[in-house]
N, C-alpha and C. Protein backbone atom coordinates (compact mmCIF):
# COMPACT_ATOMS: atom_id res chain seq x y z
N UNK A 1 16.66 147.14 90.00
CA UNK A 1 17.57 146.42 90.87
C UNK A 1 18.76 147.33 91.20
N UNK A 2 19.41 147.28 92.60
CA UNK A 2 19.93 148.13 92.71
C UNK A 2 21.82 147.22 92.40
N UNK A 3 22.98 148.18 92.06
CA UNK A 3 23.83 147.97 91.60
C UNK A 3 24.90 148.41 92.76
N UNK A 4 25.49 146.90 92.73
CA UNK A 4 26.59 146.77 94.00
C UNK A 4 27.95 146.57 92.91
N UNK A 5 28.58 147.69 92.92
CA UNK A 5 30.35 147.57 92.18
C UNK A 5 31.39 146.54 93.20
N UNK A 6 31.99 145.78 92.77
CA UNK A 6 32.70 144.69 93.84
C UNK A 6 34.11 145.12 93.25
N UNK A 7 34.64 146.19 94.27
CA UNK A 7 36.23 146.22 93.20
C UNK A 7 37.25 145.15 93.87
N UNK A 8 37.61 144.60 92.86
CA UNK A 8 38.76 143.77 93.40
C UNK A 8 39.96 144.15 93.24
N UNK A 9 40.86 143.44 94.43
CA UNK A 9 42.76 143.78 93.93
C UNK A 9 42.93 142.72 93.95
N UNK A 10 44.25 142.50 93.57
CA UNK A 10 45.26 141.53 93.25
C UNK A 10 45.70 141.06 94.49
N UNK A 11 45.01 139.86 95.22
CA UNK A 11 45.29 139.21 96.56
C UNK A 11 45.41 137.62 96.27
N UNK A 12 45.48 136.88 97.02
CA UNK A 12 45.35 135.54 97.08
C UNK A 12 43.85 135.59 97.41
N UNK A 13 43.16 135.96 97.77
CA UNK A 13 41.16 135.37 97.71
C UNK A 13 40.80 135.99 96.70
N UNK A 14 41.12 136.87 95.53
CA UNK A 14 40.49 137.46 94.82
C UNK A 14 39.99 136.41 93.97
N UNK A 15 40.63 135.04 93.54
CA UNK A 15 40.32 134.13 92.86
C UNK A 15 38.72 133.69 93.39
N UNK A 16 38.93 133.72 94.64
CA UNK A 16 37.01 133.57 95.23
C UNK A 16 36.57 134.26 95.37
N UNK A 17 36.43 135.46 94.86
CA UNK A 17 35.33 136.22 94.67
C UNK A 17 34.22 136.40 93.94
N UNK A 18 34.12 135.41 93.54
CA UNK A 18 32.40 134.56 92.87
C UNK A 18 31.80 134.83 94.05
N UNK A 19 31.96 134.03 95.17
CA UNK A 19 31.29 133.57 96.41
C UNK A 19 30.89 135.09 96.75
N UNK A 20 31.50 136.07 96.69
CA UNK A 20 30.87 137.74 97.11
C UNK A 20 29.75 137.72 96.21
N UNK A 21 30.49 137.76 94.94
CA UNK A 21 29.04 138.11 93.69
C UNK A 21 27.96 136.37 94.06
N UNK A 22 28.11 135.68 94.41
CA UNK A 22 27.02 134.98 94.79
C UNK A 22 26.00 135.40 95.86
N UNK A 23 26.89 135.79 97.12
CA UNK A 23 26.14 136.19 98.12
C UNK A 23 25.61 137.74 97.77
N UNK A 24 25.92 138.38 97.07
CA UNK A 24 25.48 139.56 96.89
C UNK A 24 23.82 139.39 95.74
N UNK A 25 24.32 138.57 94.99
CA UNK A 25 22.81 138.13 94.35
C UNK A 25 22.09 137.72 95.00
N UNK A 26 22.38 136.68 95.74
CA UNK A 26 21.10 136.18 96.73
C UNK A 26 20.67 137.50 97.36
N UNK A 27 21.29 138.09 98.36
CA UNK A 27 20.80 139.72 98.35
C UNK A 27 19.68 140.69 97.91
N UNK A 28 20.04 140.68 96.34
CA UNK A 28 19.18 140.97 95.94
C UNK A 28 19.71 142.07 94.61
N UNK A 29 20.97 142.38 94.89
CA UNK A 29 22.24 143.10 93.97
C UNK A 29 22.17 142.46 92.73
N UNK A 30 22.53 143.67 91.63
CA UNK A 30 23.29 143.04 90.49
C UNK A 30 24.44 143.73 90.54
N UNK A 31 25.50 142.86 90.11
CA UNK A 31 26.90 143.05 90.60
C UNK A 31 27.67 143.59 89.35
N UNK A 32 28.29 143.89 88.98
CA UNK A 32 29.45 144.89 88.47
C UNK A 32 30.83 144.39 89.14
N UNK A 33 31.54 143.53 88.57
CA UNK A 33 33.07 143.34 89.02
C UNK A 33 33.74 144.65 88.26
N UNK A 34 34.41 145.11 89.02
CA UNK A 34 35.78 146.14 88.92
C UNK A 34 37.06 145.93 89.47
N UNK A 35 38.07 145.05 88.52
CA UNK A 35 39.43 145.00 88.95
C UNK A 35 40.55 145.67 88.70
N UNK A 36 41.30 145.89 89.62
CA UNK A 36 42.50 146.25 89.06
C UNK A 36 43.09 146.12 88.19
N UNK A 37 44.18 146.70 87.82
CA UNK A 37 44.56 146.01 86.42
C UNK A 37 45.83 144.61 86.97
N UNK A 38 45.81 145.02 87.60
CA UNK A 38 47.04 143.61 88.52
C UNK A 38 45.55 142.42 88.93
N UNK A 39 44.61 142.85 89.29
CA UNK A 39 44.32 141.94 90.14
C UNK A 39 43.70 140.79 88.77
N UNK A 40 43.53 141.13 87.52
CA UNK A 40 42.90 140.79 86.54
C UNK A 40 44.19 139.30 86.22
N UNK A 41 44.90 139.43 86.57
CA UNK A 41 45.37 137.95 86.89
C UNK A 41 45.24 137.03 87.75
N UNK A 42 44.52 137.41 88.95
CA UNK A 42 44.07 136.84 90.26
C UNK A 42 42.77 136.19 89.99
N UNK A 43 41.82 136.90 88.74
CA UNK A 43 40.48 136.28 89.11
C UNK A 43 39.84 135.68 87.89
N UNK A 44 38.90 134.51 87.55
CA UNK A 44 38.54 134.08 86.35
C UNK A 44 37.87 135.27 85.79
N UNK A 45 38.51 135.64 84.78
CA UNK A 45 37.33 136.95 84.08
C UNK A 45 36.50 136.36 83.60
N UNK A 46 36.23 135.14 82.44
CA UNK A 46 35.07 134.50 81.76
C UNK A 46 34.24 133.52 82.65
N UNK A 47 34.41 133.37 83.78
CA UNK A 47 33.67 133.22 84.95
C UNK A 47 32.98 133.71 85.38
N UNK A 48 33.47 135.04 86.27
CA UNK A 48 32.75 136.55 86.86
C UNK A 48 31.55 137.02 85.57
N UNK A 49 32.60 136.83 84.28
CA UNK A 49 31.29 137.55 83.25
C UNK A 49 29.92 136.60 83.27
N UNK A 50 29.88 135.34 83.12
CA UNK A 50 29.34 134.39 83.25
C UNK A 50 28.49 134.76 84.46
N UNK A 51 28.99 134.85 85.62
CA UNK A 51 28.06 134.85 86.92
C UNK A 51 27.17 136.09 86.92
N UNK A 52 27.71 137.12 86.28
CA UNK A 52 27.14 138.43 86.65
C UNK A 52 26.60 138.84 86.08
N UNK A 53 27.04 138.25 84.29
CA UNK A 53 25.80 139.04 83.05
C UNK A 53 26.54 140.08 82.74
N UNK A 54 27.76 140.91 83.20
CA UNK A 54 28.38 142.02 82.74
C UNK A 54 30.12 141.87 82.51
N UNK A 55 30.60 142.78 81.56
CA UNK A 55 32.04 142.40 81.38
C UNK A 55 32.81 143.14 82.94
N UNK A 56 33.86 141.92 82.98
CA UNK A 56 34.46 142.47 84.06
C UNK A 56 35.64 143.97 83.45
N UNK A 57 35.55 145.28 84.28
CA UNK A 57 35.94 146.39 83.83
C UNK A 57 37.02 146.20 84.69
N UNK A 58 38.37 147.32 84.11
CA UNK A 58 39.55 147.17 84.79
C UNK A 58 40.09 148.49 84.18
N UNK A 59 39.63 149.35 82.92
CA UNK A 59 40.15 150.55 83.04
C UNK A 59 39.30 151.52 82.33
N UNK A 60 38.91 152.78 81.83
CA UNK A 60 38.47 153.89 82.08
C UNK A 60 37.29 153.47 80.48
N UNK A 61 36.40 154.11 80.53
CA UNK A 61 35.67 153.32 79.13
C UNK A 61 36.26 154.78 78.37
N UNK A 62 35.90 153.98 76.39
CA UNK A 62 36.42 155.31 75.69
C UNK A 62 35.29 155.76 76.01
N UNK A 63 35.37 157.23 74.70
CA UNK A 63 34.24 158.09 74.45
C UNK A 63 33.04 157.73 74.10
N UNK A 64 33.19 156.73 73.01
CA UNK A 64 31.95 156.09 72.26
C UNK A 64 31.52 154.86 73.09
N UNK A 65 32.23 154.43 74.18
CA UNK A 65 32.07 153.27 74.42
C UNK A 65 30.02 153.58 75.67
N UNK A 66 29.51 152.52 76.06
CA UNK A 66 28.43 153.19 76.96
C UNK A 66 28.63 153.53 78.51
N UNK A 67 28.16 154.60 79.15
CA UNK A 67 28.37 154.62 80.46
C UNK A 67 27.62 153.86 80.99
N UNK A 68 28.17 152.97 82.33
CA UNK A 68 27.98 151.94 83.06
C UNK A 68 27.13 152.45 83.83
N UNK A 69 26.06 151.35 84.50
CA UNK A 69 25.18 152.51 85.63
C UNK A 69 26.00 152.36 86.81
N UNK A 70 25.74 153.44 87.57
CA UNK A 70 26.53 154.00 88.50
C UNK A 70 25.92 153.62 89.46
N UNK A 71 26.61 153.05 90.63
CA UNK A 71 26.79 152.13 91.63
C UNK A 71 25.88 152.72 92.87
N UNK A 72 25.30 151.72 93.50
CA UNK A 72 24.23 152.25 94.29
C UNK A 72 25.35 151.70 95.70
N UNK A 73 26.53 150.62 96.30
CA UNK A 73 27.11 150.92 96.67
C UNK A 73 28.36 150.24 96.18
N UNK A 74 29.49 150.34 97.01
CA UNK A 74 30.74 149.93 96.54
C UNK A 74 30.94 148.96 97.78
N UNK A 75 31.90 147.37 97.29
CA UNK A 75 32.48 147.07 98.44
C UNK A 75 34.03 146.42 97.62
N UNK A 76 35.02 146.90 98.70
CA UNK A 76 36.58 146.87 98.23
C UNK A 76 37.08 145.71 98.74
N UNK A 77 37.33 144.11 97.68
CA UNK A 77 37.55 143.18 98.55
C UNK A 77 38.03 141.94 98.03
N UNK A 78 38.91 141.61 97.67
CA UNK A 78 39.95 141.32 98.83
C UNK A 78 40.76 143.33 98.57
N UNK A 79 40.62 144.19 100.07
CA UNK A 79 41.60 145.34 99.25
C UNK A 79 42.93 145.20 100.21
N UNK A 80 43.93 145.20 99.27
CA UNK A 80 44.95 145.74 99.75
C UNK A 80 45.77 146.76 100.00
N UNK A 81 47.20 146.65 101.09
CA UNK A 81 47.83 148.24 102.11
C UNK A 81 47.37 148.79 100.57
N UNK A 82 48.05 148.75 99.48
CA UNK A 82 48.61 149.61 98.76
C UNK A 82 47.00 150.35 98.02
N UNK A 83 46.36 149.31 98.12
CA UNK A 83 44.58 150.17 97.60
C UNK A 83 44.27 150.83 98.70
N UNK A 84 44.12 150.10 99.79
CA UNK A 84 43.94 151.66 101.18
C UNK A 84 44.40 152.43 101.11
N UNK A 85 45.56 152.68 100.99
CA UNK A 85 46.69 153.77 101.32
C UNK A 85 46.38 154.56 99.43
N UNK A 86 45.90 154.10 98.65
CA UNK A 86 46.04 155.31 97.49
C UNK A 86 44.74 155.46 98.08
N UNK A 87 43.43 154.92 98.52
CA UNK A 87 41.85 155.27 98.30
C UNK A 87 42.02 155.99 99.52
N UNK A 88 42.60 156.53 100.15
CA UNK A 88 42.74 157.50 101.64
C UNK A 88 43.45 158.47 100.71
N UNK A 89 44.05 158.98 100.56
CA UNK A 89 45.21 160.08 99.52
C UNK A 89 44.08 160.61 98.47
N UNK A 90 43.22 159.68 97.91
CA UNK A 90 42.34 159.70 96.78
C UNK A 90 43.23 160.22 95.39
N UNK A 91 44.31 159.00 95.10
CA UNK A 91 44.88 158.77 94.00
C UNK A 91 44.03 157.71 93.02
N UNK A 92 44.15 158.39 91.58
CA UNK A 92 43.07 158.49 90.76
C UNK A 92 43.76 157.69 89.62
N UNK A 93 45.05 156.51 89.59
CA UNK A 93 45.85 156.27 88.76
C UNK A 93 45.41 154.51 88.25
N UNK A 94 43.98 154.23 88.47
CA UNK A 94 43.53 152.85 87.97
C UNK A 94 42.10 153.21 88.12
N UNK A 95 41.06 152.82 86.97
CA UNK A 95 39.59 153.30 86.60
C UNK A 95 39.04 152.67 88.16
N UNK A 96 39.38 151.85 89.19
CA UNK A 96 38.96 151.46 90.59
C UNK A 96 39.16 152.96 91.29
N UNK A 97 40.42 152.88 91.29
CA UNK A 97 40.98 154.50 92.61
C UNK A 97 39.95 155.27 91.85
N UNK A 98 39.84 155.79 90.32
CA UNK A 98 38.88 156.81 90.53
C UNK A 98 37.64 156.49 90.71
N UNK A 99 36.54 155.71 90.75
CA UNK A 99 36.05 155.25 91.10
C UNK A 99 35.71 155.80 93.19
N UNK A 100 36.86 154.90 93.74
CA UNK A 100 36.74 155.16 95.05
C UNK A 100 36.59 156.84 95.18
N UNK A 101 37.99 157.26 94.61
CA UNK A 101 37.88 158.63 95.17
C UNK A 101 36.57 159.32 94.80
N UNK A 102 35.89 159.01 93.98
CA UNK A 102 34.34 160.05 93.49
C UNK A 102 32.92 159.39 94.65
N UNK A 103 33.68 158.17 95.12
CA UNK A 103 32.34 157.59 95.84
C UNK A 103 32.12 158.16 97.07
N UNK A 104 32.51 159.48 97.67
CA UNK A 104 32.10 159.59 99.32
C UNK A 104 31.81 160.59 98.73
N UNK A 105 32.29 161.32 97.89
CA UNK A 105 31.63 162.59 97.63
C UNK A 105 30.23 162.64 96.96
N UNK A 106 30.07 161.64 96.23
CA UNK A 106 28.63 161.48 95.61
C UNK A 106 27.89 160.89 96.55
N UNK A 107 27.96 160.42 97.82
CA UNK A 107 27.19 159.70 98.96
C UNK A 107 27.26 157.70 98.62
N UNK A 108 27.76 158.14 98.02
CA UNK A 108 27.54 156.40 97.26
C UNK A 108 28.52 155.28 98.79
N UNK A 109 27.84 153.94 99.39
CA UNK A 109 28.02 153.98 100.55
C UNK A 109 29.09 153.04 99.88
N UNK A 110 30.60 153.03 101.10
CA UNK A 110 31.59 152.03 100.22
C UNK A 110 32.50 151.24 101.60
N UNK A 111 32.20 150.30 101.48
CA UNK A 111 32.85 149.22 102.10
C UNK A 111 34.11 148.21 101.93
N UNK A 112 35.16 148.56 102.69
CA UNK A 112 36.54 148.26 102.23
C UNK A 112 36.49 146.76 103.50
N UNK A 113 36.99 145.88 102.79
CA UNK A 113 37.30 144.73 103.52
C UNK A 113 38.87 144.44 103.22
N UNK A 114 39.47 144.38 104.33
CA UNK A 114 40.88 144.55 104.05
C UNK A 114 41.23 143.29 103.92
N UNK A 115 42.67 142.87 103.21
CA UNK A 115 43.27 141.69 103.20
C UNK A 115 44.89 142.26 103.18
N UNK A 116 45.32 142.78 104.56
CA UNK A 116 46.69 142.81 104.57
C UNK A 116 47.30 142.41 106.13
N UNK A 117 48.75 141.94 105.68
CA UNK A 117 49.31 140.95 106.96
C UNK A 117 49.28 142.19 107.99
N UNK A 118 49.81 141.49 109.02
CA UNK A 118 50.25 141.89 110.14
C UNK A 118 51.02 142.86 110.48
N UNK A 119 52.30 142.78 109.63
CA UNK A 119 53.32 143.88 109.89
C UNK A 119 52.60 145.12 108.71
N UNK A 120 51.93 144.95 107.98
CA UNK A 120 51.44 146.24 107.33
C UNK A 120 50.31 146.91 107.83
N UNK A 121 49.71 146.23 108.16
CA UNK A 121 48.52 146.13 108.90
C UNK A 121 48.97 147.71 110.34
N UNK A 122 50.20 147.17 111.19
CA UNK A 122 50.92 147.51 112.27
C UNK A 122 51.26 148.64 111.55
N UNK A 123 51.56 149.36 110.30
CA UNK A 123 52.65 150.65 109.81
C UNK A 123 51.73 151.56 110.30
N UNK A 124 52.14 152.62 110.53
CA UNK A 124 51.53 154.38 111.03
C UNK A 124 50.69 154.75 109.24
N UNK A 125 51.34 154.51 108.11
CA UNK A 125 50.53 155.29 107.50
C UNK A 125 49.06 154.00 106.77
N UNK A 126 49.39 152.84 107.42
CA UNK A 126 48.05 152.34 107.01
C UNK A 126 46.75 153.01 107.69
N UNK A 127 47.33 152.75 109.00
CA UNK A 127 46.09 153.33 109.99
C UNK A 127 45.77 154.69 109.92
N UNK A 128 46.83 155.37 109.65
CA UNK A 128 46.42 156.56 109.38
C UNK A 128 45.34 156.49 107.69
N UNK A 129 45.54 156.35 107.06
CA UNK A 129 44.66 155.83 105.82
C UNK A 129 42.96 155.01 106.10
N UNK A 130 43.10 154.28 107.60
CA UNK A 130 41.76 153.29 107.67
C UNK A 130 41.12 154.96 108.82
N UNK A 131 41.58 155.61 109.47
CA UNK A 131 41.37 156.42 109.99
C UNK A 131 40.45 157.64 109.04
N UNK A 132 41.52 157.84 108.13
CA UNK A 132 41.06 158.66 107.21
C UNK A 132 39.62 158.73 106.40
N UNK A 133 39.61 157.47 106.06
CA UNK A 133 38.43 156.75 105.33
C UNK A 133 37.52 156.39 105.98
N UNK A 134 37.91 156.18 107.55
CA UNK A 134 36.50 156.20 108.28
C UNK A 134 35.57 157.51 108.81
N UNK A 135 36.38 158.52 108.89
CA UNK A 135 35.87 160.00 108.86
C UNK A 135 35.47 160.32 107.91
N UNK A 136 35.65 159.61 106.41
CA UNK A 136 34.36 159.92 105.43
C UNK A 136 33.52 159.52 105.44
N UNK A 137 33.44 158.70 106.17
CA UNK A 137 31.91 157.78 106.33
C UNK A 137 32.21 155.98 105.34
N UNK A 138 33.30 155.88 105.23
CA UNK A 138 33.97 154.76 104.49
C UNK A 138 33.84 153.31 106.01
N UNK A 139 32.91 152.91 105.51
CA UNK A 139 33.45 151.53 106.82
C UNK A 139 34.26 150.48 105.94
N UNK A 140 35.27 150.26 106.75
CA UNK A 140 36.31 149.13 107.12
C UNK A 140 36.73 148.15 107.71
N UNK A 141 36.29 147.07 107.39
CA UNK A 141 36.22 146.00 107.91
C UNK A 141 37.65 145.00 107.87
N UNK A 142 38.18 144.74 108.97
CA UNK A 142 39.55 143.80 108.74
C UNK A 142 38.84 142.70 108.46
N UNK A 143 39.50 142.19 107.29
CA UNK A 143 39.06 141.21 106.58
C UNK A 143 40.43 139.91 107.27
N UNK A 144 40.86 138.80 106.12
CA UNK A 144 42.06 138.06 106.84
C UNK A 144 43.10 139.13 107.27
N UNK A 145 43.99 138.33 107.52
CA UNK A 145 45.60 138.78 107.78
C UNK A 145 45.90 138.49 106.75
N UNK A 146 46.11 138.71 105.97
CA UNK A 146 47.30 138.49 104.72
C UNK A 146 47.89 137.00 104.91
N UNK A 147 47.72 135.90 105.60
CA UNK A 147 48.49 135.12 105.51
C UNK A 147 47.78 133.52 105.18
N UNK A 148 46.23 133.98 104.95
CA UNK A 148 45.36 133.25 104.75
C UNK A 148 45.26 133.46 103.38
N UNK A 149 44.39 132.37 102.90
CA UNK A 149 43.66 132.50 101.38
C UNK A 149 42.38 132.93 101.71
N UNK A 150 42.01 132.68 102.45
CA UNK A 150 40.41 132.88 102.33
C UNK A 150 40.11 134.48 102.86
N UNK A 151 38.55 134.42 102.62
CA UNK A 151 38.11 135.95 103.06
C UNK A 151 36.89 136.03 103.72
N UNK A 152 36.25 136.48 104.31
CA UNK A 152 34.99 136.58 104.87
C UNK A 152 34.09 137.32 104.61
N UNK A 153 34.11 136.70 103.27
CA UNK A 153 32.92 137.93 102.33
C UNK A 153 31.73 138.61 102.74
N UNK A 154 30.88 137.55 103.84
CA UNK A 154 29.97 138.05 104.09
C UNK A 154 30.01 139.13 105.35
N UNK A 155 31.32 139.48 105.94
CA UNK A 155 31.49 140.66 106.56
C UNK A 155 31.07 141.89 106.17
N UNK A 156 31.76 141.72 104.54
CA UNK A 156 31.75 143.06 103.71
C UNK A 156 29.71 143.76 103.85
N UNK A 157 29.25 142.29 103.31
CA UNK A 157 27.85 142.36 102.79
C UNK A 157 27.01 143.05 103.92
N UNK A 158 27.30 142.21 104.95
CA UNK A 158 26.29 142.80 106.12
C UNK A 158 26.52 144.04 106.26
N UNK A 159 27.44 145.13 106.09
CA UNK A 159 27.88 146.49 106.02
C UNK A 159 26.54 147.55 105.42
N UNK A 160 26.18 146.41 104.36
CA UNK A 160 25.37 147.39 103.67
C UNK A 160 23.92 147.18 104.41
N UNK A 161 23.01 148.10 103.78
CA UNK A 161 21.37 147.94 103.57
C UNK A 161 20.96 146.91 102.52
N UNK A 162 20.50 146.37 102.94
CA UNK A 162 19.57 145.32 101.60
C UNK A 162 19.70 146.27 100.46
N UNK A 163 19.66 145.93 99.28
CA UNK A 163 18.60 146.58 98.11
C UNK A 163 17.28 146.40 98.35
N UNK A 164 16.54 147.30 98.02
CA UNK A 164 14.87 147.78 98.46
C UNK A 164 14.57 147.32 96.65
């Protein structure tokens, strides 16, 4: 089965992001939640573990601990300015950013669904950042405006290829 990483941030929809890892199972994915370490107050962790069969991760594993299998693709969602703007820079300062930053270079396909308002949305160095990330081959999908709760998860999904 192939392995879809769902990194989350710290938004107002991150709390529904079951409904991603739902629609991503029907799919055909087994899912891997990866949160921030902020967003890990946004979302049920003994929930997500529950839905997915795996612990939800949020920072770097030790030495002894096991390596996770490595993600067949990535989707970033609810992500916010401040996760765009480090995953364009490819700042490496939460086990997610490194994560992002290693995923275009390994081909691994990664899908950012944004959740930021209007006036951030509007700044020169966001776009410069959704710009950036789309010349790696990063698709970006405007997700809400920031001023909603909800998200349109299944934007993110259709981005990808089925799992085969």
């Amino acid at each position: 089965m192939k392995v879809l990483y769902v990194i989350v941030c710290a938004a107002a929809p991150a709390s529904d992001v079951g409904r991603l890892v739902e629609l991503a199972q029907d799919a055909g994915w087994a899912v891997q939640i990866v949160a921030t370490p902020q967003a890990l107050d946004f979302i049920d962790v003994p929930a997500l573990e529950l839905q997915t069969g795996q612990a939800v991760r949020s920072r770097y594993r030790k030495p002894h601990e096991p390596k996770p299998p490595r993600p067949d693709a990535i989707i970033v969602a609810p992500a916010t300015f401040n996760t765009v703007n480090k995953f364009a820079q490819g700042m490496t300062d939460s086990y997610a950013l490194g994560l992002l930053a290693e995923a275009p270079g390994l081909g691994i396909p990664v899908v950012v669904l944004t959740f930021v308002n209007a006036a951030l949305s509007a700044r020169a160095p966001f776009m410069r950042s959704v710009e950036s990330l789309r010349a790696e081959g990063v698709v970006v999908v405007e997700g809400s405006d920031g001023e909603q709760q909800t998200q349109p998860w299944d934007l993110a999904l259709r981005e990808l290829t089925p799992p085969q």
